[in-house]
Protein backbone atom coordinates (compact mmCIF):
# COMPACT_ATOMS: atom_id res chain seq x y z
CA UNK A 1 -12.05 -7.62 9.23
CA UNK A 2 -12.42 -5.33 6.33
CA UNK A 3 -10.51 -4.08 3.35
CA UNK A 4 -11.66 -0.93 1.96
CA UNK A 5 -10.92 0.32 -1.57
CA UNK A 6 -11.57 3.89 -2.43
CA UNK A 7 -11.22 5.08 -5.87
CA UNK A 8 -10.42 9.09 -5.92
CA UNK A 9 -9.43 9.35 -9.25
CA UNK A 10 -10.56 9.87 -12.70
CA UNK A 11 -8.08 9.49 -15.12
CA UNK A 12 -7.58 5.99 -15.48
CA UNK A 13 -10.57 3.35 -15.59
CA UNK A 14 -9.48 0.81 -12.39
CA UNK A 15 -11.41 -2.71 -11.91
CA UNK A 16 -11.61 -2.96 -8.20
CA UNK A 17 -12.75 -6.09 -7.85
CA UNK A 18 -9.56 -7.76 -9.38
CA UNK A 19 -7.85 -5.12 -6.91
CA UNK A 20 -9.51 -6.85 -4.05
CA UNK A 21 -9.59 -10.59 -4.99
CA UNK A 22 -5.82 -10.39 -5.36
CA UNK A 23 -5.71 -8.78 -2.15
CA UNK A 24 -7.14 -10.81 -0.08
CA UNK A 25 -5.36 -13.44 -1.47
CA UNK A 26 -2.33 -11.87 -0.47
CA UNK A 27 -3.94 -10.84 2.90
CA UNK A 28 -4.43 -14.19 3.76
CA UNK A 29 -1.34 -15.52 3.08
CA UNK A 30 0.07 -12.61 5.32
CA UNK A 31 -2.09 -13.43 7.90
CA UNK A 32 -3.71 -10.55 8.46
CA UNK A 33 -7.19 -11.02 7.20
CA UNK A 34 -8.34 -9.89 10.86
CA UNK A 35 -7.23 -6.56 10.17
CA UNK A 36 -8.89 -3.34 8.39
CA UNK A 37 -7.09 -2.00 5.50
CA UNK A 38 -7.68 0.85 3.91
CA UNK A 39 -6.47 1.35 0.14
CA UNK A 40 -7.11 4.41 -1.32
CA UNK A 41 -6.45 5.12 -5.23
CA UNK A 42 -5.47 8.47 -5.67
CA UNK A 43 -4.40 10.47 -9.01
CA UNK A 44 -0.75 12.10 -9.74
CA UNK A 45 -1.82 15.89 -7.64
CA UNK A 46 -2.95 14.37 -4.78
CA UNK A 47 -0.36 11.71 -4.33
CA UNK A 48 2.07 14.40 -5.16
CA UNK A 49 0.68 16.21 -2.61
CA UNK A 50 0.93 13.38 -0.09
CA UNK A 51 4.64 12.93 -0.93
CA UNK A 52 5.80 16.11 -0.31
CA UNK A 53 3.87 16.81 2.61
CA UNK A 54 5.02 13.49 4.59
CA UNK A 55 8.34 12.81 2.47
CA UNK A 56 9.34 16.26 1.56
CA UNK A 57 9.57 14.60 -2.02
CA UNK A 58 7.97 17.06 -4.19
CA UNK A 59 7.44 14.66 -6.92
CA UNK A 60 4.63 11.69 -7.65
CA UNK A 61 5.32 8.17 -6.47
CA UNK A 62 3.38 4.88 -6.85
CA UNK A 63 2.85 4.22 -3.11
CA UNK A 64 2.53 5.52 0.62
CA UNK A 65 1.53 3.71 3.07
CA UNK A 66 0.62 4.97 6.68
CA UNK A 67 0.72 2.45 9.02
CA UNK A 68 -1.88 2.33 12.16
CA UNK A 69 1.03 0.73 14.20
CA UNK A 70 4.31 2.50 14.87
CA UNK A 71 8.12 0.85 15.04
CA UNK A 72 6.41 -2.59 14.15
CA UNK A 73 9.19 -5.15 13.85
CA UNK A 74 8.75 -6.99 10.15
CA UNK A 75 7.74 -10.20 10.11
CA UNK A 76 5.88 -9.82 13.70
CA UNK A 77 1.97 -9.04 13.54
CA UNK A 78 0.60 -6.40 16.28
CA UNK A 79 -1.31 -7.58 19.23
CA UNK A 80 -3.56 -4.97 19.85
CA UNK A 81 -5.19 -4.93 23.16
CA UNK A 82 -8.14 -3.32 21.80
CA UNK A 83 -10.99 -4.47 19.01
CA UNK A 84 -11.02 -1.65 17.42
CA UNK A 85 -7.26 -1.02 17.11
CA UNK A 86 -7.02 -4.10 14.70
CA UNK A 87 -5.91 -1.52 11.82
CA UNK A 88 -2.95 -2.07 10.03
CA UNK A 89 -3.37 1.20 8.30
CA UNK A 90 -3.80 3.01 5.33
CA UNK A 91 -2.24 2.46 1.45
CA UNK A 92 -2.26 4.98 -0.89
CA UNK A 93 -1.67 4.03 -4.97
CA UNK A 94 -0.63 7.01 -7.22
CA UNK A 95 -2.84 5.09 -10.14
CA UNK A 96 -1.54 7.30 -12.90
CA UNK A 97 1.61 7.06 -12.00
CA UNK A 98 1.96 3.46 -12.20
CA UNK A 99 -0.45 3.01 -15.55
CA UNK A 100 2.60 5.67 -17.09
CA UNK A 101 5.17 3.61 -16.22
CA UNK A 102 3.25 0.57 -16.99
CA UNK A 103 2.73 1.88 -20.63
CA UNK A 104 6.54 3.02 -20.50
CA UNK A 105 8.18 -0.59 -19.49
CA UNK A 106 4.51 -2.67 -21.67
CA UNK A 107 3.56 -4.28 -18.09
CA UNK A 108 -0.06 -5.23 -17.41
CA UNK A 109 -1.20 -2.38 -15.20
CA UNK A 110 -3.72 -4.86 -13.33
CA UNK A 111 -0.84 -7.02 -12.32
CA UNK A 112 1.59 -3.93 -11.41
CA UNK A 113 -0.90 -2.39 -9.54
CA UNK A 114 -1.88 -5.47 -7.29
CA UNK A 115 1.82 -5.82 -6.47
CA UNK A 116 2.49 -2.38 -5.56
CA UNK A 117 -0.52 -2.42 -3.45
CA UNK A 118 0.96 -5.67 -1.86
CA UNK A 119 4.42 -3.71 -1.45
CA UNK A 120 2.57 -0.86 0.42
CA UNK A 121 0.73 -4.07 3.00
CA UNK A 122 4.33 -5.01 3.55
CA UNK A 123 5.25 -1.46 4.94
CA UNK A 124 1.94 -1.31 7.20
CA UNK A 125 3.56 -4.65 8.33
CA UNK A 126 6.98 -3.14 9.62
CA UNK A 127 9.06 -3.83 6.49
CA UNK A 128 11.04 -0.93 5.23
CA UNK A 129 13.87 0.09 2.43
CA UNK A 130 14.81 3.32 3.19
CA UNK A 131 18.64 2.06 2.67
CA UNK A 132 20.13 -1.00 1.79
CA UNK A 133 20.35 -2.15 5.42
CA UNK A 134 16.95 -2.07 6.01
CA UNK A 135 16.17 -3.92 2.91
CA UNK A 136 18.31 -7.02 3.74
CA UNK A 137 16.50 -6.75 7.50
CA UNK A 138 14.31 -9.02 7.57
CA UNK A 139 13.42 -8.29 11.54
CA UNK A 140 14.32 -6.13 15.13
C-alpha cells in the first residue's frame, strides 16, 4: 500500500526522498508495507497546535501520531476485515522542532528525523510510553 509524505512547512528545506527510502526500509522490516501511512511534516504553530488540542500540552513536540486502529496490542499487526481499512494511521513531525534540537545536541537532522518518524510508526503499531510501565511492555 502507500506511504504518503506531505510537507506543510517552510522553514526548514526537507529531502523527502531520503525520508521515504528510509521508511520503507523500516516499513518492511515492520511488516507493514501493506498498509497506508500517512506522514505529514508540519512546522512549530501547527504542531503546537496539534499538541495542545489532543495532549493538552501547550508546547511543540517532535511527534504525534494518530493511529487508524484503536487499543492495538504492540507487537500484533491489525487484521482488518475490510480493504480499505488497511491504515495504520497518520504521523505528524514537528520539523523545526527537531532541526533546533538537532543543531542544539550537532546530530544529523536527516538521520534524527527518519528515526523519529520511525518512533511515531511504532505508536500507530500499539507501542506506547506514557509511563515507565508501558515502556518496558512489550505486549497485552
Amino acid at each position: 500500500m502507500s506511504l504518503l509524505i506531505r510537507n506543510l512547512q517552510h522553514v526548514i528545506p526537507l529531502r523527502r526522498a531520503h525520508l521515504r527510502k528510509n521508511l520503507e526500509i523500516a516499513r518492511k522490516c515492520l511488516r507493514v508495507e501493506r498498509f497506508d501511512v500517512g506522514v505529514i511534516c508540519i512546522n512549530d504553530t501547527k504542531i503546537r497546535r496539534l499538541n495542545r488540542l489532543y495532549r493538552q500540552q501547550d508546547k511543540a513536540t517532535d511527534v504525534l501520531s494518530f493511529p487508524f486502529h484503536e487499543n492495538l496490542c504492540p507487537g500484533l499487526l491489525p487484521n482488518p476485515p475490510f480493504p480499505d481499512e488497511y491504515n495504520l494511521g497518520d504521523i505528524y513531525l514537528g520539523v523545526e522542532f527537531i532541526y533546533h534540537q538537532c543543531q542544539e545536541k550537532e546530530e544529523d537532522f536527516n538521520n534524527v528525523l527518519t528515526v523519529t518518524a520511525v518512533h511515531g510508526l511504532c505508536h500507530l503499531l500499539g507501542y506506547t510510553h506514557h509511563s515507565p510501565e508501558d515502556w518496558k511492555k512489550g505486549t497485552c
